[in-house]
PDB file of N, CA and C in Angstrom:
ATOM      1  N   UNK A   1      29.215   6.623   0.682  1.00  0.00           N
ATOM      2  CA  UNK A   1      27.954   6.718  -0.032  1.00  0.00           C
ATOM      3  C   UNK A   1      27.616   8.199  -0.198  1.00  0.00           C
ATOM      4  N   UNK A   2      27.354   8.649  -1.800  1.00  0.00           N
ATOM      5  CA  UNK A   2      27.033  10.048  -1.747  1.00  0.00           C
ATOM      6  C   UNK A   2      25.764  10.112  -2.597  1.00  0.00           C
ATOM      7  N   UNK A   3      25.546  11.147  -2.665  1.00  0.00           N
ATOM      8  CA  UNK A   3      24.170  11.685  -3.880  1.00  0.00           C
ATOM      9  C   UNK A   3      24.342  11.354  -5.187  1.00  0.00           C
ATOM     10  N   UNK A   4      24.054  10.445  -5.534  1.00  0.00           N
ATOM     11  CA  UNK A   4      23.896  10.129  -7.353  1.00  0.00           C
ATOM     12  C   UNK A   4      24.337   8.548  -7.620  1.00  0.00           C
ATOM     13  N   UNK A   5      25.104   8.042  -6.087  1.00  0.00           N
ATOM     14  CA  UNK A   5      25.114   6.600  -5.832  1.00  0.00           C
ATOM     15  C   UNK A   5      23.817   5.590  -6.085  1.00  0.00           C
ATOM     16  N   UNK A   6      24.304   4.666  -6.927  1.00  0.00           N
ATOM     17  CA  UNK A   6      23.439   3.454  -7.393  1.00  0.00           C
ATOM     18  C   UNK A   6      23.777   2.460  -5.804  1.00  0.00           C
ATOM     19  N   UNK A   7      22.979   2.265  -5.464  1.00  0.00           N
ATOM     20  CA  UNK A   7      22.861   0.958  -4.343  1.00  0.00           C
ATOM     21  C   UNK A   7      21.700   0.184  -4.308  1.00  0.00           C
ATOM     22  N   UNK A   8      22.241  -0.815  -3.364  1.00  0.00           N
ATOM     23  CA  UNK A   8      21.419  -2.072  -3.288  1.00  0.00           C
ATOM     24  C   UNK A   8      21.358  -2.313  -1.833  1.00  0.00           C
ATOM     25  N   UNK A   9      20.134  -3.044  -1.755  1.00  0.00           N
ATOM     26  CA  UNK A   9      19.927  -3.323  -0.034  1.00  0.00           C
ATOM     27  C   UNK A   9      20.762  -4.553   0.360  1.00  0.00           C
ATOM     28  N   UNK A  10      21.801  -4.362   1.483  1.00  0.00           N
ATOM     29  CA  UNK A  10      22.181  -5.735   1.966  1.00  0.00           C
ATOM     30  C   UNK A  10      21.702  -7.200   1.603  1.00  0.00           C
ATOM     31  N   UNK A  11      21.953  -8.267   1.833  1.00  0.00           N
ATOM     32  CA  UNK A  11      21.434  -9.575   1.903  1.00  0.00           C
ATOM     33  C   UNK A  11      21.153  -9.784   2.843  1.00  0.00           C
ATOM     34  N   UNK A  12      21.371  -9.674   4.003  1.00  0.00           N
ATOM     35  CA  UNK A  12      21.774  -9.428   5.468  1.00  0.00           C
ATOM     36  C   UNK A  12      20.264  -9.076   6.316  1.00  0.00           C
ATOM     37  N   UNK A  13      20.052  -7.978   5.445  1.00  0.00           N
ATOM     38  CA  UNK A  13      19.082  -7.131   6.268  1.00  0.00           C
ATOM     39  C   UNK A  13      17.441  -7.842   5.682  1.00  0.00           C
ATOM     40  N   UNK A  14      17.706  -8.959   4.571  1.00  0.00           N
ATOM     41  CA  UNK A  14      16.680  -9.501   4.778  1.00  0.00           C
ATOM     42  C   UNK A  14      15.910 -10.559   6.013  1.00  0.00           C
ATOM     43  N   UNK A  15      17.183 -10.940   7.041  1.00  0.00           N
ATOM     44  CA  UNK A  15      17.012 -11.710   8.354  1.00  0.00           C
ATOM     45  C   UNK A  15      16.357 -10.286   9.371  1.00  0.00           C
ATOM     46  N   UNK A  16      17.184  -9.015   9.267  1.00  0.00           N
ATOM     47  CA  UNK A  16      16.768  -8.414  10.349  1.00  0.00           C
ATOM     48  C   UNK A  16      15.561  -7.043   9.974  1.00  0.00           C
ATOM     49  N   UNK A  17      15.172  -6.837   9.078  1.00  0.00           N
ATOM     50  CA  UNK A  17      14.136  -6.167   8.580  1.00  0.00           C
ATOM     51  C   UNK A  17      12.816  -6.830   9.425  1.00  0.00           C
ATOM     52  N   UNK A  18      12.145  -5.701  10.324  1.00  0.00           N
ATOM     53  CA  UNK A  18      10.814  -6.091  10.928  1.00  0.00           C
ATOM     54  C   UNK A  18       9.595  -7.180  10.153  1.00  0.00           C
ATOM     55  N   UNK A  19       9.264  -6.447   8.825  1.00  0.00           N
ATOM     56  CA  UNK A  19       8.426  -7.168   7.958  1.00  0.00           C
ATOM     57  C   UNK A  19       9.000  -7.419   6.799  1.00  0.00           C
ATOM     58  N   UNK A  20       9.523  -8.743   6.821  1.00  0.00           N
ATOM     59  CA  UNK A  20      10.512  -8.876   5.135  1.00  0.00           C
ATOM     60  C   UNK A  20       9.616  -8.468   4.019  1.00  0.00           C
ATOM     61  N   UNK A  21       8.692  -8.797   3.935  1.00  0.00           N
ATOM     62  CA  UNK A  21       7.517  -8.171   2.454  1.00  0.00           C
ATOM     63  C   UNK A  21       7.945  -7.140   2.112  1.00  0.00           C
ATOM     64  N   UNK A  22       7.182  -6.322   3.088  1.00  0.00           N
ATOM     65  CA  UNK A  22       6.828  -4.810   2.941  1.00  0.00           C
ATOM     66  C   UNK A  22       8.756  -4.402   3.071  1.00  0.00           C
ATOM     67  N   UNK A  23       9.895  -3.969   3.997  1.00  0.00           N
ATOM     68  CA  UNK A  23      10.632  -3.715   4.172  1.00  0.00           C
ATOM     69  C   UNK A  23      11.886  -3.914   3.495  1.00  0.00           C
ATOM     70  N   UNK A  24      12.006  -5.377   3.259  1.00  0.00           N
ATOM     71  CA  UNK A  24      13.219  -5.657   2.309  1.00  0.00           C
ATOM     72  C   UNK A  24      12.847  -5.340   0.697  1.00  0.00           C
ATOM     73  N   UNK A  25      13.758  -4.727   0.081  1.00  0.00           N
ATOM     74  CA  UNK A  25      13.686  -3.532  -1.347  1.00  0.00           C
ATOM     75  C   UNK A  25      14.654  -5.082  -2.035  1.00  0.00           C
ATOM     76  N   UNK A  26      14.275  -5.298  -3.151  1.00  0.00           N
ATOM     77  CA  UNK A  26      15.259  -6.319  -3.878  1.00  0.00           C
ATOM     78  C   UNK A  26      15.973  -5.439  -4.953  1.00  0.00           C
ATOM     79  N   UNK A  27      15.863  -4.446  -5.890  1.00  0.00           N
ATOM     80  CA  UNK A  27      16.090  -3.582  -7.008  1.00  0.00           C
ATOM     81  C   UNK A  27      17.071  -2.401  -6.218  1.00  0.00           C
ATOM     82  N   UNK A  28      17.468  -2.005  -6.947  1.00  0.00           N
ATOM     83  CA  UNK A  28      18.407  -0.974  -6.579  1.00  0.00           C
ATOM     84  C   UNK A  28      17.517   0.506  -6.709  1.00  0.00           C
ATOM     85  N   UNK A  29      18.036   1.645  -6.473  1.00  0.00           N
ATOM     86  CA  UNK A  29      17.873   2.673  -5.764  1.00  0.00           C
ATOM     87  C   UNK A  29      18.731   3.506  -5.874  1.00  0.00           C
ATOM     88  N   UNK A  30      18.309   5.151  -6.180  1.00  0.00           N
ATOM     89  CA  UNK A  30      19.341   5.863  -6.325  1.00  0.00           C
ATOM     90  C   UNK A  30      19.604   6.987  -5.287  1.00  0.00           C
ATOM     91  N   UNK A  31      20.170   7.195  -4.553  1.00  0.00           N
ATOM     92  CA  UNK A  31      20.557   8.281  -3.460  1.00  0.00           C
ATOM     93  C   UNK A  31      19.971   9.730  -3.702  1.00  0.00           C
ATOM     94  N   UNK A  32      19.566  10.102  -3.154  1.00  0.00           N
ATOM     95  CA  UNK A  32      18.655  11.583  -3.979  1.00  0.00           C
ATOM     96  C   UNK A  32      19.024  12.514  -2.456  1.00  0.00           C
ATOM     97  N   UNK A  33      19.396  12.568  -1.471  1.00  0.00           N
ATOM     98  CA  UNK A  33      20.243  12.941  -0.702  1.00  0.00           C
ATOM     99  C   UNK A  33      20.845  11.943   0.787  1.00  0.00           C
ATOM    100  N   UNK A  34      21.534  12.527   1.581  1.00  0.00           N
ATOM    101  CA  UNK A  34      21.893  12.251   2.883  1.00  0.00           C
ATOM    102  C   UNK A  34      22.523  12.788   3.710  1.00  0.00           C
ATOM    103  N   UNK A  35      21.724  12.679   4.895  1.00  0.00           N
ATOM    104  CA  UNK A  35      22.181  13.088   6.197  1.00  0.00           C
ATOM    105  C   UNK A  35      22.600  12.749   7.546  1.00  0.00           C
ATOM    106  N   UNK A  36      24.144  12.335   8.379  1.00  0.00           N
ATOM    107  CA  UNK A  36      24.597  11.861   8.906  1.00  0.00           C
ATOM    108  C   UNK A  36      24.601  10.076   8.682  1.00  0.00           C
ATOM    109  N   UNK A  37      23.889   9.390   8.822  1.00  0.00           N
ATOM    110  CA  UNK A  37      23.585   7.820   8.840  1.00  0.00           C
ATOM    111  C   UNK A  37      21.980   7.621   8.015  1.00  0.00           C
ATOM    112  N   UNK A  38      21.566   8.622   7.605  1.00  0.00           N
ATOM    113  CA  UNK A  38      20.439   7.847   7.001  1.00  0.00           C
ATOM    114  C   UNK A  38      19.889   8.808   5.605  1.00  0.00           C
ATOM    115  N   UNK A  39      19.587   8.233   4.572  1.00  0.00           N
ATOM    116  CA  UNK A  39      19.478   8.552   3.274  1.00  0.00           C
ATOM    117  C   UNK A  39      18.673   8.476   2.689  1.00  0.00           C
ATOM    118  N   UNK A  40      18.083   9.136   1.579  1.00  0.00           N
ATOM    119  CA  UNK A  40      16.697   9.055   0.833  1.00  0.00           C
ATOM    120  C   UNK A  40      17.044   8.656  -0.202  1.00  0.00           C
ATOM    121  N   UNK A  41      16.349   7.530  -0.867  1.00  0.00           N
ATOM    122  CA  UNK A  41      16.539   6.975  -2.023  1.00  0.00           C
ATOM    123  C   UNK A  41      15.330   7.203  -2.954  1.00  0.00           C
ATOM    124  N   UNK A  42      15.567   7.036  -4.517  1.00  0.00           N
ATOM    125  CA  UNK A  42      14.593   7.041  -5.308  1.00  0.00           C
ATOM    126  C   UNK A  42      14.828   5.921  -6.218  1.00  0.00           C
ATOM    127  N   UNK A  43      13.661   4.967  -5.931  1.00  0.00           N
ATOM    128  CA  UNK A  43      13.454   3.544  -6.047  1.00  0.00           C
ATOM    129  C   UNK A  43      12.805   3.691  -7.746  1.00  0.00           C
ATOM    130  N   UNK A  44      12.889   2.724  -8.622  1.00  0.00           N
ATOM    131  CA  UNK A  44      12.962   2.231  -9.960  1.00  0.00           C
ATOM    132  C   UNK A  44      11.144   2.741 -10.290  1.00  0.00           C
ATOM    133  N   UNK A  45      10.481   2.653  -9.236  1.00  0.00           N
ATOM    134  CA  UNK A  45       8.853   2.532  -9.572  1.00  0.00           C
ATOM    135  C   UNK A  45       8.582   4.354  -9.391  1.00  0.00           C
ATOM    136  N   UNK A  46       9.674   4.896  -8.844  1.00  0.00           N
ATOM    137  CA  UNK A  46       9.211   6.549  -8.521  1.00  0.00           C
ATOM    138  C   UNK A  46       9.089   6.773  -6.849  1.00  0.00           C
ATOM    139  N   UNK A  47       9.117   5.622  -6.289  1.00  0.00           N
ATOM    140  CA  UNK A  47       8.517   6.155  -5.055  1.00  0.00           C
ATOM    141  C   UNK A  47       9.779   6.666  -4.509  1.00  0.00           C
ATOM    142  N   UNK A  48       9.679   7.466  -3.275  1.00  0.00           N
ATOM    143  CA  UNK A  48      10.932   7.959  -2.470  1.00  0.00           C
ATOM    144  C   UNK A  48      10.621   7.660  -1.295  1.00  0.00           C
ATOM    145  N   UNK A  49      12.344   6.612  -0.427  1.00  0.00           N
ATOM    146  CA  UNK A  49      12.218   5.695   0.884  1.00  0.00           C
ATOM    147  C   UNK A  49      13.342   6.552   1.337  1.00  0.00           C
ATOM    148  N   UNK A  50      13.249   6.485   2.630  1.00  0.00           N
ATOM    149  CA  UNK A  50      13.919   6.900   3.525  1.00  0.00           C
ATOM    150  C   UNK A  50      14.403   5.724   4.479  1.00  0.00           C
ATOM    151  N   UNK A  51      15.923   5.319   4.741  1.00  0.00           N
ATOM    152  CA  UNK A  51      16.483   4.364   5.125  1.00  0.00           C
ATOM    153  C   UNK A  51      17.698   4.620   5.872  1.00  0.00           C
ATOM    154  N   UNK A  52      18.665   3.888   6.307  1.00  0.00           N
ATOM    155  CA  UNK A  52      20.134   3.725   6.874  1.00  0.00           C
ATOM    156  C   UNK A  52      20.714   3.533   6.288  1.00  0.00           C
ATOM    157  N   UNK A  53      22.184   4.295   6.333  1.00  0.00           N
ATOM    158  CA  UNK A  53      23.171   4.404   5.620  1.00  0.00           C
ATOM    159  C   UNK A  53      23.878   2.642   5.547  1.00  0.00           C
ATOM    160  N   UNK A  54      23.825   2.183   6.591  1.00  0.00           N
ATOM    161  CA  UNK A  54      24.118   0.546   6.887  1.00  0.00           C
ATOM    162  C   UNK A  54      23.717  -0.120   6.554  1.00  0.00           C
ATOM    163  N   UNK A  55      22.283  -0.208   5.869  1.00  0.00           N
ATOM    164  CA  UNK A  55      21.764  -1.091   5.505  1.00  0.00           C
ATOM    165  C   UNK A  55      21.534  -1.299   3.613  1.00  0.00           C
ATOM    166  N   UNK A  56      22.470  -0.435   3.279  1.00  0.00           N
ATOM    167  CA  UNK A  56      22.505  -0.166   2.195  1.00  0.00           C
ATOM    168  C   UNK A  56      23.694  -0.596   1.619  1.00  0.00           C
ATOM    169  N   UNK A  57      24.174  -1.327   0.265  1.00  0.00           N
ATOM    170  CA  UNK A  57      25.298  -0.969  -0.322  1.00  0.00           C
ATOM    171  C   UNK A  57      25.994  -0.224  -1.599  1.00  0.00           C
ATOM    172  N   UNK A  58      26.986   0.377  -2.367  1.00  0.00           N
ATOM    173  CA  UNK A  58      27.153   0.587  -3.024  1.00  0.00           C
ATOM    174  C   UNK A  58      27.250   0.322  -4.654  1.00  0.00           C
ATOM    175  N   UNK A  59      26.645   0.075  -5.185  1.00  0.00           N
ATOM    176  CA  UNK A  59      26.751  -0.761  -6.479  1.00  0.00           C
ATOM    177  C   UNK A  59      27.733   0.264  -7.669  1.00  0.00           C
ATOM    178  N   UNK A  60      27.425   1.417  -7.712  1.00  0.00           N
ATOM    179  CA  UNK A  60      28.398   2.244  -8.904  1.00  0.00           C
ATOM    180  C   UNK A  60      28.090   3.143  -7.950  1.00  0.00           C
ATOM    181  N   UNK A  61      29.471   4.671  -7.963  1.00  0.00           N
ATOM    182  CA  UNK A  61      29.161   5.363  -7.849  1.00  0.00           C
ATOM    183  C   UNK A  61      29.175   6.554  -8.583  1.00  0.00           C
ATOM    184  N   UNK A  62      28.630   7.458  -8.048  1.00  0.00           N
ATOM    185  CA  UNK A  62      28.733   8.773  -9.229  1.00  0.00           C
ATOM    186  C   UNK A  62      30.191   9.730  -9.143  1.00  0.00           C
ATOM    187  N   UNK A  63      30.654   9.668 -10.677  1.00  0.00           N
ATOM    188  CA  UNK A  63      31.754  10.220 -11.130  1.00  0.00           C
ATOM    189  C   UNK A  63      31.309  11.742 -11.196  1.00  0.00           C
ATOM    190  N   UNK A  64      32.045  12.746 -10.322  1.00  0.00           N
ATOM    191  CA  UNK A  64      31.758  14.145 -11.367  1.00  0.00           C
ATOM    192  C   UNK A  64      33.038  14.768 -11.398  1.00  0.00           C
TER     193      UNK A  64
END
């Protein structure tokens, strides 16, 4: 997983997410950086989340 990666949140992590509402993301998300295991994404509405590299998957990634 790098910077400019399109991902999506597990299926998975909708069982183990504290508050499924608020916590589980259904839309994809674009990587805007990362560091060791956990990554900042920039979500479709503008907002910017901060998450785990694990709990995330790859959908396209960025060609340069």
């Amino acid at each position: 997983m790098n910077i400019g990666d399109l991902v999506k949140m597990k299926y998975e992590m909708w069982w183990k997410v504290y508050n499924r509402k608020a916590d589980y993301i259904s839309t994809h998300a674009l990587v805007i950086d990362r560091a060791r295991n956990a990554i900042k994404l920039l979500h479709a509405d503008g907002r910017i989340k901060s998450g785990l590299v694990d709990q995330w998957e790859v959908v396209s990634t960025c060609e340069k």
